[in-house]
Structures are given as structure tokens and as C-alpha cells.
Protein backbone atom coordinates (compact mmCIF):
# COMPACT_ATOMS: atom_id res chain seq x y z
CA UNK A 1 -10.42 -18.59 21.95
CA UNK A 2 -8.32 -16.00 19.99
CA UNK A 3 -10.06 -12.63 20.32
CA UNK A 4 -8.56 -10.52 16.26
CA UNK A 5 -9.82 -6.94 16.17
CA UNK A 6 -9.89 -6.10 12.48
CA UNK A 7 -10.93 -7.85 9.66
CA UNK A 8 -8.76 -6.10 7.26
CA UNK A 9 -6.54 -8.85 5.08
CA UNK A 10 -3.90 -8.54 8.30
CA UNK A 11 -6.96 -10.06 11.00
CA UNK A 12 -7.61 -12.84 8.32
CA UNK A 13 -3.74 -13.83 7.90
CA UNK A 14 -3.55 -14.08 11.64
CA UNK A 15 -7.11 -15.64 11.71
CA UNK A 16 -5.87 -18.53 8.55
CA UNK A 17 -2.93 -19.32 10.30
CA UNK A 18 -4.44 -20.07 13.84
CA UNK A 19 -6.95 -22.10 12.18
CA UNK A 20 -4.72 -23.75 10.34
CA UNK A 21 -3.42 -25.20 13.64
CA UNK A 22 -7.00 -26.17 15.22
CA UNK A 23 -7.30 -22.74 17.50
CA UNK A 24 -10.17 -21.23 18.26
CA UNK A 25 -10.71 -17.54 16.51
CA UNK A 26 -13.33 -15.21 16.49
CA UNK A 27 -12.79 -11.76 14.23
CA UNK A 28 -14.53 -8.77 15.13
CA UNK A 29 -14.43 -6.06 12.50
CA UNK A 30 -16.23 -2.46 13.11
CA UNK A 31 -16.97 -1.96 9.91
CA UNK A 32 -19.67 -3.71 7.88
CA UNK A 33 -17.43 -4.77 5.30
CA UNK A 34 -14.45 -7.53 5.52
CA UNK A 35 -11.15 -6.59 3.94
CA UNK A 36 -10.13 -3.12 4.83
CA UNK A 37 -8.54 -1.51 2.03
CA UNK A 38 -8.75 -4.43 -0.08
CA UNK A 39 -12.25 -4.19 -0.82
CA UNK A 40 -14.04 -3.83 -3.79
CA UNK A 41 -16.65 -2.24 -6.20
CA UNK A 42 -18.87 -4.33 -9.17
CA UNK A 43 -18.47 -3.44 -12.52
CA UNK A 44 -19.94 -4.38 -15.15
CA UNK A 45 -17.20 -7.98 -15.02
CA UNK A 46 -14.93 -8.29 -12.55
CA UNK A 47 -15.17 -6.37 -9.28
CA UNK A 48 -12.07 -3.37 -9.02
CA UNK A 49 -10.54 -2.33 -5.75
CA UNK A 50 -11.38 0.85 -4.21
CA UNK A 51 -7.32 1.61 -3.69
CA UNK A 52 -5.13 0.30 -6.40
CA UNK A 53 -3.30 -2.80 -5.50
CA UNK A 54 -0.83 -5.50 -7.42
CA UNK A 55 2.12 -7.66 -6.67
CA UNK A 56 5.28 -8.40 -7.22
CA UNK A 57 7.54 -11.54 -7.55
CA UNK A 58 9.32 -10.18 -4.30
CA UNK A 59 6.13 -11.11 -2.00
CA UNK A 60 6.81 -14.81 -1.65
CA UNK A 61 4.73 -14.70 1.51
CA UNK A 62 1.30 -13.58 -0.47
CA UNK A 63 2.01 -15.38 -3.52
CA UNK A 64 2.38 -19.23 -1.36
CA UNK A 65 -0.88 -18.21 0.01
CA UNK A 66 -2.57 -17.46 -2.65
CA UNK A 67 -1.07 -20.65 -4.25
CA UNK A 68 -2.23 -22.64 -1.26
CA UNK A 69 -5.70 -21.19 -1.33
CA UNK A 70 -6.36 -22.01 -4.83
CA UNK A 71 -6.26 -18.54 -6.29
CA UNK A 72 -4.39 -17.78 -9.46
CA UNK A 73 -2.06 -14.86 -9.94
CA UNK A 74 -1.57 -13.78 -13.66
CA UNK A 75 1.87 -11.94 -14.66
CA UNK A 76 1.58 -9.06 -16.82
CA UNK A 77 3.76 -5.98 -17.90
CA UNK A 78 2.82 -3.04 -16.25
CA UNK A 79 4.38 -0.07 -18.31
CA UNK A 80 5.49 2.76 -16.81
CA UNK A 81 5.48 6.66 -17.67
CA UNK A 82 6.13 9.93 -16.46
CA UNK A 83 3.96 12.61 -18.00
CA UNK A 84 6.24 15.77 -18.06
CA UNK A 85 6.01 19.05 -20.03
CA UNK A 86 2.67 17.99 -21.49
CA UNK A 87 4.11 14.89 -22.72
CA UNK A 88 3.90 11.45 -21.72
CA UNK A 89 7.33 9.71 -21.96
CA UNK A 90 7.36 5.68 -21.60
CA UNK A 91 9.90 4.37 -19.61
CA UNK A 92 10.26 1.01 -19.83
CA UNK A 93 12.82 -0.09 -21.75
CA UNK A 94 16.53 0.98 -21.85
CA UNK A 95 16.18 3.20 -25.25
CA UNK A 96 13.04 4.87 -23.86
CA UNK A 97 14.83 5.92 -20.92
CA UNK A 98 18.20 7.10 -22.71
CA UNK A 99 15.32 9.27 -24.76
CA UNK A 100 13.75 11.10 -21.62
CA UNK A 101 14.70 14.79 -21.61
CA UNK A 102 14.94 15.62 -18.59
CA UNK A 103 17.99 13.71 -17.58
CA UNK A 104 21.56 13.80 -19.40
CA UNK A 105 23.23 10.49 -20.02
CA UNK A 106 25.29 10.83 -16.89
CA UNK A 107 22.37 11.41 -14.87
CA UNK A 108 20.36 8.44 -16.43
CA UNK A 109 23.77 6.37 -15.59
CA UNK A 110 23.90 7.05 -12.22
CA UNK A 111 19.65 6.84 -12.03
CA UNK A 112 20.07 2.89 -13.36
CA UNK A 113 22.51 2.38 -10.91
CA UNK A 114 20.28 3.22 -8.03
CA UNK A 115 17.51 1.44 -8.97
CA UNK A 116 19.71 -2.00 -10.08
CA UNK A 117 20.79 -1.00 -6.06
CA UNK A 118 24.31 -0.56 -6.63
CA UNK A 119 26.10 2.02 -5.17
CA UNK A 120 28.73 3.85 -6.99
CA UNK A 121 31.07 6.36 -6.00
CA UNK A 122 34.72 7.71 -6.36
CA UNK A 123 37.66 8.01 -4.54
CA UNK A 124 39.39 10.09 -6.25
CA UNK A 125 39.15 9.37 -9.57
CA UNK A 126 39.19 5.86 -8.67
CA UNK A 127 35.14 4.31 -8.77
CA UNK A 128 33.82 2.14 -6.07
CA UNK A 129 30.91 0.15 -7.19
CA UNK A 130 29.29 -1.91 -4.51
CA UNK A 131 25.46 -3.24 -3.74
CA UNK A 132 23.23 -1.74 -0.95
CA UNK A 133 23.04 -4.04 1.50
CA UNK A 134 20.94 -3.71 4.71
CA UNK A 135 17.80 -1.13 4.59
CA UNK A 136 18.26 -0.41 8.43
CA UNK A 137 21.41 2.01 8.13
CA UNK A 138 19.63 4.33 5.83
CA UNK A 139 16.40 5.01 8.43
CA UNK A 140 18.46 7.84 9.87
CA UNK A 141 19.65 8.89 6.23
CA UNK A 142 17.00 11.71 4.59
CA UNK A 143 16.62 10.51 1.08
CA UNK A 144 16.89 13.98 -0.40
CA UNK A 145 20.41 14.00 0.68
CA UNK A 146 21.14 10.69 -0.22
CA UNK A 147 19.62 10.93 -3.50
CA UNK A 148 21.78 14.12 -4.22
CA UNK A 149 25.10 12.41 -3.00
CA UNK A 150 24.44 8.85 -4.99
CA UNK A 151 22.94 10.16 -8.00
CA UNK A 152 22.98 13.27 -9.37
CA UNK A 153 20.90 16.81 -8.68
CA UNK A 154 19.27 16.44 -11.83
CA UNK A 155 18.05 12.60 -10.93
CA UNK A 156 16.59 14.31 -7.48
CA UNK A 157 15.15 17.01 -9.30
CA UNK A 158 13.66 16.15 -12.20
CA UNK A 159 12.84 12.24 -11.62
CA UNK A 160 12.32 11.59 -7.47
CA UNK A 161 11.44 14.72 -6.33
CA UNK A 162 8.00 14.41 -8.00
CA UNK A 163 7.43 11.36 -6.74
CA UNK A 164 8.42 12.12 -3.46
CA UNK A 165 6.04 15.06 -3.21
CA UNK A 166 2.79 12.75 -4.85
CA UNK A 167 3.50 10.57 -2.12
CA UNK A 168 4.62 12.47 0.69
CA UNK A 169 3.25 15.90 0.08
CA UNK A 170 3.93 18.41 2.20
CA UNK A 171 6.08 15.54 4.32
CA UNK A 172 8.69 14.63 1.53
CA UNK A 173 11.70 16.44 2.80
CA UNK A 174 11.26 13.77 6.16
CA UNK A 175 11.42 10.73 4.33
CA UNK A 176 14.26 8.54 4.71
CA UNK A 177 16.68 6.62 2.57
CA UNK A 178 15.67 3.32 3.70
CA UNK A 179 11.91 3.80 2.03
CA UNK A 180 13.36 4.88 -1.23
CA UNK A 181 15.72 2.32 -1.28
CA UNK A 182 13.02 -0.47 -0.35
CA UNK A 183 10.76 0.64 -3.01
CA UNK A 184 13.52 0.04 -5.43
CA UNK A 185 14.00 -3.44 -4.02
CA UNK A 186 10.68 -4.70 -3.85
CA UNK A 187 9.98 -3.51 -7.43
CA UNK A 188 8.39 -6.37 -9.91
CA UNK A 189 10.94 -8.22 -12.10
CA UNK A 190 11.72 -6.24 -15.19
CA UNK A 191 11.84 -7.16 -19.11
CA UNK A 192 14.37 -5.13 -20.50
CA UNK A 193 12.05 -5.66 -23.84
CA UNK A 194 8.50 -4.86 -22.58
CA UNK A 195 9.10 -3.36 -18.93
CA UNK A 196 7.81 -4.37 -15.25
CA UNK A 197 6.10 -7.30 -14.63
CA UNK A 198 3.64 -7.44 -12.10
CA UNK A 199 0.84 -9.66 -10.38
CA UNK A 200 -2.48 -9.46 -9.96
CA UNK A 201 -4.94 -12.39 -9.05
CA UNK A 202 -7.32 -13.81 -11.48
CA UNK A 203 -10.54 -11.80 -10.88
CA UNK A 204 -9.16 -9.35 -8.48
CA UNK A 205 -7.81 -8.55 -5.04
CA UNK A 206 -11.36 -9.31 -3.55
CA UNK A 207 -10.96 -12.84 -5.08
CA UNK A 208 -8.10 -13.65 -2.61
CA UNK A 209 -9.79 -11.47 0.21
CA UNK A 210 -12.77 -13.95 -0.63
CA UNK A 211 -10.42 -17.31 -0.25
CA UNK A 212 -8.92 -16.18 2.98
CA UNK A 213 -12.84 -15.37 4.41
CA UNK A 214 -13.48 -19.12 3.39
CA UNK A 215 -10.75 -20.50 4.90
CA UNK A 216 -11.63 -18.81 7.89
CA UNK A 217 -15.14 -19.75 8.18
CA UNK A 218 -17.98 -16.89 7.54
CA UNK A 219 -19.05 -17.93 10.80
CA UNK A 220 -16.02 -16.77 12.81
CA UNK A 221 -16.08 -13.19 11.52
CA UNK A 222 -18.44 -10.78 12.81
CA UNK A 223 -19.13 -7.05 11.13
CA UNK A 224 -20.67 -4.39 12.96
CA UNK A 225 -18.34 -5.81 15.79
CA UNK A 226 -16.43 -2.89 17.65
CA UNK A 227 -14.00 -3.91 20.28
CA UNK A 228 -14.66 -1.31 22.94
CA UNK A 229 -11.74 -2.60 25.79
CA UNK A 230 -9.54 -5.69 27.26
CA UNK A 231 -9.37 -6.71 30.85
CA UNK A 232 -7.32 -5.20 32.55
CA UNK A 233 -4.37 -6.59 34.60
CA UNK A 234 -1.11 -8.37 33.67
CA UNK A 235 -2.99 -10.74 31.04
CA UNK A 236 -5.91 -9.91 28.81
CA UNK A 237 -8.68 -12.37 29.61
CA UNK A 238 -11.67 -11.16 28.20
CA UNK A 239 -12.79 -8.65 25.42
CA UNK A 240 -16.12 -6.70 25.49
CA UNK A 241 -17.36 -5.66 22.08
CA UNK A 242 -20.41 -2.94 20.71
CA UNK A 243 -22.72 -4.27 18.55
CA UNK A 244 -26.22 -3.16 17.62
CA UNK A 245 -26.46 -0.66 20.70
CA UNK A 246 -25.21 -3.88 23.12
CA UNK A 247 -22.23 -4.76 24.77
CA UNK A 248 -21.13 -8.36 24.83
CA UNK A 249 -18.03 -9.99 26.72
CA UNK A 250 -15.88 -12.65 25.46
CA UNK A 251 -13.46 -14.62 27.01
CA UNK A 252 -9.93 -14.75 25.75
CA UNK A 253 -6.77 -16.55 25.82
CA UNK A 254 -4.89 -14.17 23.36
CA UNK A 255 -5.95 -10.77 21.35
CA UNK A 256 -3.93 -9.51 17.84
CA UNK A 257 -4.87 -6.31 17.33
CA UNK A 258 -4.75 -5.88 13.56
CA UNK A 259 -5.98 -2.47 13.46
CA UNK A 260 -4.55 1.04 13.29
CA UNK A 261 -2.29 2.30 16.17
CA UNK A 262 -4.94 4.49 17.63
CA UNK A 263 -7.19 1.13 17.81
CA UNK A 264 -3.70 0.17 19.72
CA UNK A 265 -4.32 2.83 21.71
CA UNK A 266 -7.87 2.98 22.60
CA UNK A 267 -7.58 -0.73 23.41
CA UNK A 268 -4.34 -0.26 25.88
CA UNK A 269 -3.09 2.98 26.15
CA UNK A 270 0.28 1.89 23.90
CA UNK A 271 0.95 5.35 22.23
CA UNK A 272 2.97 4.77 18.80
CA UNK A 273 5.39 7.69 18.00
CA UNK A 274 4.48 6.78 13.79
CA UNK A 275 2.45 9.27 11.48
CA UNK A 276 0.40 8.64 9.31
CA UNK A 277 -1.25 10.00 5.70
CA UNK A 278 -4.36 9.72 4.23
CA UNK A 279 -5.61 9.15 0.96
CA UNK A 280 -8.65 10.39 -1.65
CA UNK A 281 -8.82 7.63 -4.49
CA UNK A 282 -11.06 7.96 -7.18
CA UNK A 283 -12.35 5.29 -10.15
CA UNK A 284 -13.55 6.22 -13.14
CA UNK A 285 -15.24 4.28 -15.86
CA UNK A 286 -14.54 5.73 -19.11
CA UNK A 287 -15.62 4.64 -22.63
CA UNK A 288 -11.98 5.50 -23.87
CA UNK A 289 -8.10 4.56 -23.41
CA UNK A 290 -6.60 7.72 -22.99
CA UNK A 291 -2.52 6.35 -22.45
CA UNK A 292 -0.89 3.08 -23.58
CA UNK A 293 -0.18 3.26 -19.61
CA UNK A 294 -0.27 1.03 -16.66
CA UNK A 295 1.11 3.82 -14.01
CA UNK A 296 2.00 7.33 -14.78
CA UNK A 297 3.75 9.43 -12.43
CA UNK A 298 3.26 12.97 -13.31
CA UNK A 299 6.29 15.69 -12.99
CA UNK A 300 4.13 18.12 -13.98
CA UNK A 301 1.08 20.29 -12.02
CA UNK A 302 -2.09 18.51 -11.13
CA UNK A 303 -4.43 18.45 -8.98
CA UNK A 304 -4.34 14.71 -8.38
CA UNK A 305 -0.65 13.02 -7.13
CA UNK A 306 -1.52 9.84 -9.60
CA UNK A 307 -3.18 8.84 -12.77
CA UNK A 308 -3.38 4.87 -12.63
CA UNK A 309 -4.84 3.40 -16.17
CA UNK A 310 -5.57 -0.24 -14.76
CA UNK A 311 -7.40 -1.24 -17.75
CA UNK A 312 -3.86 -0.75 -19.62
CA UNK A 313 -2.78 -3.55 -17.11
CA UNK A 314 -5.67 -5.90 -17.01
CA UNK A 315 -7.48 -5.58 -20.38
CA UNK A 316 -11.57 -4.08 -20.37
CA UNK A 317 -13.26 -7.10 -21.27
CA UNK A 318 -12.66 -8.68 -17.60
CA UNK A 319 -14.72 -5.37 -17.04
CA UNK A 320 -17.56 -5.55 -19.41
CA UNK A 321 -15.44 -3.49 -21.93
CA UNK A 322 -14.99 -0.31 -19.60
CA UNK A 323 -12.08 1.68 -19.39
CA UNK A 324 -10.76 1.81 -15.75
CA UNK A 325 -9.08 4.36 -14.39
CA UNK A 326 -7.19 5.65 -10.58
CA UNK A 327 -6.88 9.07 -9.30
CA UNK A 328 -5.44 9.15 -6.37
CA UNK A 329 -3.55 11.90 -4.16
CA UNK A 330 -2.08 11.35 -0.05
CA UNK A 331 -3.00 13.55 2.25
CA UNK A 332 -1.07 14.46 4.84
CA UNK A 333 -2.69 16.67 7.36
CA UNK A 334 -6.79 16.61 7.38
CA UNK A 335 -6.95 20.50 7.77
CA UNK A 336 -5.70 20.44 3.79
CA UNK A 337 -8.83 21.68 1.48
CA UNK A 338 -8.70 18.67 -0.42
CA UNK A 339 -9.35 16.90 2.92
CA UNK A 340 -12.58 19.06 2.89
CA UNK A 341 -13.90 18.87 0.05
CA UNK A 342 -17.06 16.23 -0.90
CA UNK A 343 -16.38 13.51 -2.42
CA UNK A 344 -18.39 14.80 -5.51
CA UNK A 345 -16.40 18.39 -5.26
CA UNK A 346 -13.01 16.12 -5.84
CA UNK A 347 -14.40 14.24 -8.76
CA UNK A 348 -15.51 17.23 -10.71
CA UNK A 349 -12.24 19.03 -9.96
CA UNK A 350 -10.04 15.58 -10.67
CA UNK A 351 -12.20 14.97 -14.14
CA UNK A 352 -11.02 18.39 -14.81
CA UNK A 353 -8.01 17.49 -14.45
CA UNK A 354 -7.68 14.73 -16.45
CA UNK A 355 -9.13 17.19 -19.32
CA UNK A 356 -6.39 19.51 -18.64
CA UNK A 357 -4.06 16.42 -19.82
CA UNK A 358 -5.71 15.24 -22.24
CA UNK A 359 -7.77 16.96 -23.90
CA UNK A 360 -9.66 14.39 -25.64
CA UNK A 361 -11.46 13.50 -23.08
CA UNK A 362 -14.75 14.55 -21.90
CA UNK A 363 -15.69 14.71 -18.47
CA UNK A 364 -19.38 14.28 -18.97
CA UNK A 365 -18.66 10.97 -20.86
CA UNK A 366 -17.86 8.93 -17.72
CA UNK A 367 -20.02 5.92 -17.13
CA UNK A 368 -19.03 6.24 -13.20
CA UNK A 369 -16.96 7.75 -10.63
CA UNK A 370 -16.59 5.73 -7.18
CA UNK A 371 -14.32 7.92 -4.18
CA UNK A 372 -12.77 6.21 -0.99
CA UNK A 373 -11.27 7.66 1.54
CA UNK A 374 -9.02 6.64 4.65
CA UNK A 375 -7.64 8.99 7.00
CA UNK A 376 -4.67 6.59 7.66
CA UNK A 377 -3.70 4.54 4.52
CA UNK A 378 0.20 4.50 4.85
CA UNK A 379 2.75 5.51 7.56
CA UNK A 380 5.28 8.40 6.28
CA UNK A 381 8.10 6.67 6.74
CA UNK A 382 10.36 9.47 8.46
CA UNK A 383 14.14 9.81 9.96
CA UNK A 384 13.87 7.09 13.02
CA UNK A 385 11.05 5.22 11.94
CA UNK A 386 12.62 1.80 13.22
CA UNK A 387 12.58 3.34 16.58
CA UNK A 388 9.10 3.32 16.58
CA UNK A 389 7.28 0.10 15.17
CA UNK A 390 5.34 -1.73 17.39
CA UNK A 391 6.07 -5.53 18.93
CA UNK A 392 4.46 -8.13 17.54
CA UNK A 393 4.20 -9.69 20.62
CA UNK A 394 3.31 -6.51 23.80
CA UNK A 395 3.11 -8.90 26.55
CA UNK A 396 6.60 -6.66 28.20
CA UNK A 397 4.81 -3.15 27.39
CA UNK A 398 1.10 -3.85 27.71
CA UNK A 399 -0.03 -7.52 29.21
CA UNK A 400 0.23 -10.96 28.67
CA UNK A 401 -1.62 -12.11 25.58
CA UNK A 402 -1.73 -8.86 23.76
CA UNK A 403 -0.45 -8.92 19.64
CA UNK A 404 -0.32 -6.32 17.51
CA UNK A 405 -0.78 -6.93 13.28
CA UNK A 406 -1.46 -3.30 12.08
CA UNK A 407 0.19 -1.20 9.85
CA UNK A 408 3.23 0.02 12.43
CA UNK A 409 4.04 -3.41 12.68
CA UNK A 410 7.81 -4.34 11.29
CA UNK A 411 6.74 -6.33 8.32
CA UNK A 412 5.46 -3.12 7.03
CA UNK A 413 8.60 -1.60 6.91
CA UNK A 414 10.43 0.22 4.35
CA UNK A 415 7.42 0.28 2.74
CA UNK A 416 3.46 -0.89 3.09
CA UNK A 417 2.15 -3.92 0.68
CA UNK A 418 -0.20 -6.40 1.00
CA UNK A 419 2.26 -8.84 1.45
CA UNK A 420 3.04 -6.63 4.81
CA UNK A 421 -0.30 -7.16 6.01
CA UNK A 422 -0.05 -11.04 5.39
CA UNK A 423 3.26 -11.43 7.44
CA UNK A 424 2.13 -9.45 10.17
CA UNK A 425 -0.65 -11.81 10.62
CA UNK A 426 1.26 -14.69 10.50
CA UNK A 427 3.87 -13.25 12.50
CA UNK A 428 1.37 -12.84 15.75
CA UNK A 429 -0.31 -16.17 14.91
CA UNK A 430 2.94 -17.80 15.05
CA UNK A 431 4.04 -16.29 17.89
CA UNK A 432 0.81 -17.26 19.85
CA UNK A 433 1.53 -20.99 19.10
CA UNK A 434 5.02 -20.96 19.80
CA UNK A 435 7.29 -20.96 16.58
């Protein structure tokens, strides 16, 4: 029997895949609830995930399994806006971002560049104009500085460094190259009429989530299930887990850990040199549209790092006609106030918020507010980063029979998706029957 700690969408990859080939799994989750940040809250239609998710033609690996499980991914545009100087400015298509006014035409030149990943510079007054190639020789490259050198200081300024600092916080000025870069690359397909175009499955994240438990068997995944410790020695043979004030031991011939590092940790004593950021993520359910706006980043102040309107991307009626909307901001170090805050102290100020940018809208006229939080929701993705993922396979640093599937795994690098979490599953599974 395989022995998966985690039954986040990583532990049910690995999980599909070995049963796929007629192994034995059993997946232990600690929580009570399957699908880590996948999962999902009702509505008054479709469920909505607690953290906003969607795809992108780039994440073949997602996409064939959701095609081989039966589940339906629609294609929509997702428009995209940056609200700046009280205003929110679509930019979408080619005219609306020749209009922005923060950027000169040079600077919007060299910013289309970037993201079409070619790389222009002169030598002398000669141009060179070639494509970014491998991700890998930008880890050690800090993106400020590349940014700056490939574009312009008015692109950093006034269109990344925002971003940087709604993501990164506090932690921006580490990031590297290779991230930046790798967001641009695994982008959704763009309509040079309408904008991005982006996935999202028929009835929601939680309806894949709910395929992959299926395929699994409800019967091989146990909640309430925490892994406590592995035999020890040069191969892992057994597993003991907590559950319901007991301890119960289970032989093994292989563990994937598809957990966070400090699971990793606990489990072996493995330490993993990667950081990680946390994230408060609110929805609300509003009886009003208040952009005509899938994602807006915001250049301007606010108390939240990102207004998501995700009933601008799927429409209300899948919802019972409510108005959906994200709030989300990363957190980088829990000793920050928003950290300490209630979860009903960070609506009320958030709702605020919102007010403060538009002021047609009422705070008290919310049908609902849900919060989630997760202390570790996405690696910061600093100088040297590559330096520090963890094996897929630990046998050489840990013991025989040991995987790891978790976030710090490689197929989460430049950048965290769902489609991550589905390789790294695969990838241990695979590696466990010998492809």
C-alpha cells in the first residue's frame, strides 16, 4: 500500500495516477475537508472557491485530466484592469492600452515586448530583438533590476511595481526574474479584440476536486487523519496516524508527502531553505456589479492587494443571480496587524474599502461575506529559489520510499497553479512505478 499525506488536489493526482495502475493507496488528510485550497462554499447555484482559481490553455497537464475525467472546462474572456488615480482603466485590447496614462508610448512599447517575451535591446544604436528562452538563468536575476534594464523605469514604476508589492508585500524587492517572466508565459491566450481568455470548469473548481475524489474511491481517503511519523531506518515501512484521540499504524511500501514543507519536516527532519506567504481572502455576495471587470489590479492605496469581480467572468445566474466578488491581500510575516485581526475586523475594514472605490456601494447591502485563511498559500519566489526545491523522489536525503508532492516541489516553479499541484502528483506516482 501507498501511504499520501494530504488530500489537497496534489495527494489526489498522486492518489489517480497510482490507481490508475492497480496500486494500493490510502490518503490521509488532517483536515476534515478534501481539497486544500481548492475547496468550496454554496451559494445560492453553483458552489465558489474560497481562493480564486482559473486556468489557462498553458496547463495541458490539468486540462487532459479534466478531459479524461469527464469534466468540462468553458473558455471565457477574463478582462483585465488596473484601477489607478481613482479610475479604472481596461486593458485589454491594444487601443486601451496605448490610452493608459501612466505610461508614454515608448514605455507601453517596450511593456508589450516583455509580456509577448521578447527581449529587446541595443547595441549601440543597433536593436537586438530576441525571445526569452530558459526561466532558470533569471532565478539569480532580481526582477526589479531586470525590469528597469528591459523595459523602462516608468513600466517598473507605474505598472509592476504595484503588482509586485500586492503580491509580495513587504518581500517584493527579493523576487526574481524568473517568476515575473513565468507569469508572463503561462498567461491565458489573448484576443487582441476582447482580451484574455481563460478556463474555468463547468460548475466550479470543486467539480473537478469532486471527479478526482471519485476516481479515487471515497473509501481510500480518510479526514481527520493526521500522519504523526514514518519508520525510521533506511526505508519507510510503516506510517502511524492520529485520529479521534488514537493512534493507528499502517504498513507501507512507499509515502508522497503532498503537504507543506514543515509537514516535510515534522515527518523526516528534511528542512527546506523556501519561504513562504500567507493569504486573507474574502467573498462577498453583493446585489450589484460594481466594474465591467474580471481582475483588477489596483496601483492605487488600499487596504486589500486585490479586487477579483468573478461574477464579471462567470455570469450571476450560475449563482442564483448574486454578484461575486474576491478580496484578497498576501501576507508575508504573521506578526503583520492584518495577520491579527478577526476575520470579521478584515471584512468590515475591506467593505470599507471597497466604498472608498466606489462609492456606490453600500457595505450594509451585502448578502454575505465568507474569509479563509492559510498561513502558507504560495512560496515567495526569491534570488536562488532553484537551489532549494525539494526531490520528488528523497530516497538519497531521507530513506527509501519517501516522495514529496507539496508546494516546494519543482513543478511549482516559477510560479504556483493548480496545474503545479497536478504534476507534482503525477510526478511521485510515476516515479514510484518506474517511468
Amino acid at each position: 500500500m501507498i501511504g499520501v499525506v494530504g488530500g489537497g488536489l496534489a495527494g489526489l493526482a498522486a492518489a489517480y495516477r497510482l490507481r490508475e495502475a492497480g496500486r494500493e493507496v490510502r490518503v490521509f488528510e488532517a483536515g476534515d475537508e478534501i481539497g486544500g485550497l481548492a475547496r468550496s462554499y454554496e451559494t445560492a447555484g453553483d458552489p465558489i472557491e474560497a481562493f480564486y482559481h482559473h486556468l489557462s490553455r498553458a496547463e495541458e497537464t490539468i486540462l487532459e485530466l479534466a478531459d479524461g475525467l469527464g469534466v468540462k472546462v468553458e473558455w471565457r474572456v477574463g478582462r483585465t484592469a488596473t484601477y489607478a488615480d481613482g479610475v479604472v482603466h481596461p486593458l485589454d485590447t491594444p487601443w486601451q492600452i496605448l490610452a493608459y496614462p501612466r505610461l508614454s508610448t515608448i514605455d507601453k512599447l517596450h511593456l508589450a515586448a516583455l509580456v509577448s517575451e521578447i527581449d529587446v535591446r541595443f547595441d549601440g544604436m543597433v536593436p537586438r530583438v530576441e525571445r526569452y528562452g530558459d526561466l532558470e538563468e533569471y532565478d539569480d536575476v532580481p526582477a526589479e533590476r531586470f525590469l528597469r534594464e528591459r523595459t523602462t523605469d516608468r513600466v517598473y514604476e507605474n505598472f509592476w511595481a504595484p503588482l509586485l508589492e500586492a503580491k509580495f508585500g513587504s518581500r517584493a524587492g527579493e523576487v526574481s526574474a524568473a517568476w515575473l517572466l513565468g507569469r508572463v508565459r503561462f498567461r491565458g491566450e489573448r484576443d487582441l479584440l476582447r482580451g484574455e481568455i481563460l478556463g474555468y470548469p463547468d460548475g466550479g473548481i470543486g467539480v473537478l476536486v469532486d471527479a478526482l475524489i471519485d476516481a479515487v474511491g471515497r473509501e481510500t481517503i480518510e479526514t481527520g487523519a493526521r500522519v504523526t511519523c514514518l519508520s525510521p531506518g533506511d526505508a519507510v515501512e510503516s506510517l502511524t496516524v492520529e485520529r479521534g484521540g488514537k493512534r493507528e499504524r499502517h504498513e507501507v511500501d512507499g509515502v508522497i508527502i503532498a503537504a507543506m514543507p514543515s509537514v516535510l519536516e515534522s515527518l523526516t527532519g528534511y528542512e527546506c531553505g523556501i519561504e513562504f506567504q500567507g493569504t486573507i481572502c474574502s467573498v462577498v455576495s453583493a446585489e450589484q456589479s460594481l466594474t465591467d471587470t474580471y481582475w483588477l489590479n489596483l496601483a492605487d492605496e488600499t487596504p486589500f492587494g486585490l479586487f477579483v469581480e468573478h461574477t464579471n467572468f462567470i455570469p450571476p445566474e450560475r449563482y442564483g443571480g448574486e454578484h461575486l466578488y474576491y478580496l484578497a491581500s498576501y501576507v508575508q510575516n504573521p506578526d503583520e496587524e492584518l495577520w491579527g485581526l478577526s476575520n470579521r475586523e478584515v471584512e468590515r475594514r475591506w467593505l470599507r474599502g471597497v466604498a472608498d472605490l466606489f462609492p456606490e456601494f453600500d457595505p450594509e447591502s451585502t448578502n454575505w461575506v465568507r474569509t479563509a485563511r492559510n498561513p502558507q498559500t504560495a512560496p515567495i519566489y526569491d534570488l536562488g529559489y532553484l537551489d532549494r526545491v525539494v526531490p520528488y523522489d528523497l530516497a538519497e536525503e531521507v530513506a527509501d520510499g519517501v516522495y514529496y508532492a507539496g508546494m516546494a516541489s519543482r513543478a511549482q516553479y516559477p510560479e504556483r497553479s493548480l496545474n503545479g499541484a497536478i504534476e507534482a502528483g503525477f510526478a511521485c506516482a510515476d516515479r514510484i512505478l518506474g517511468h
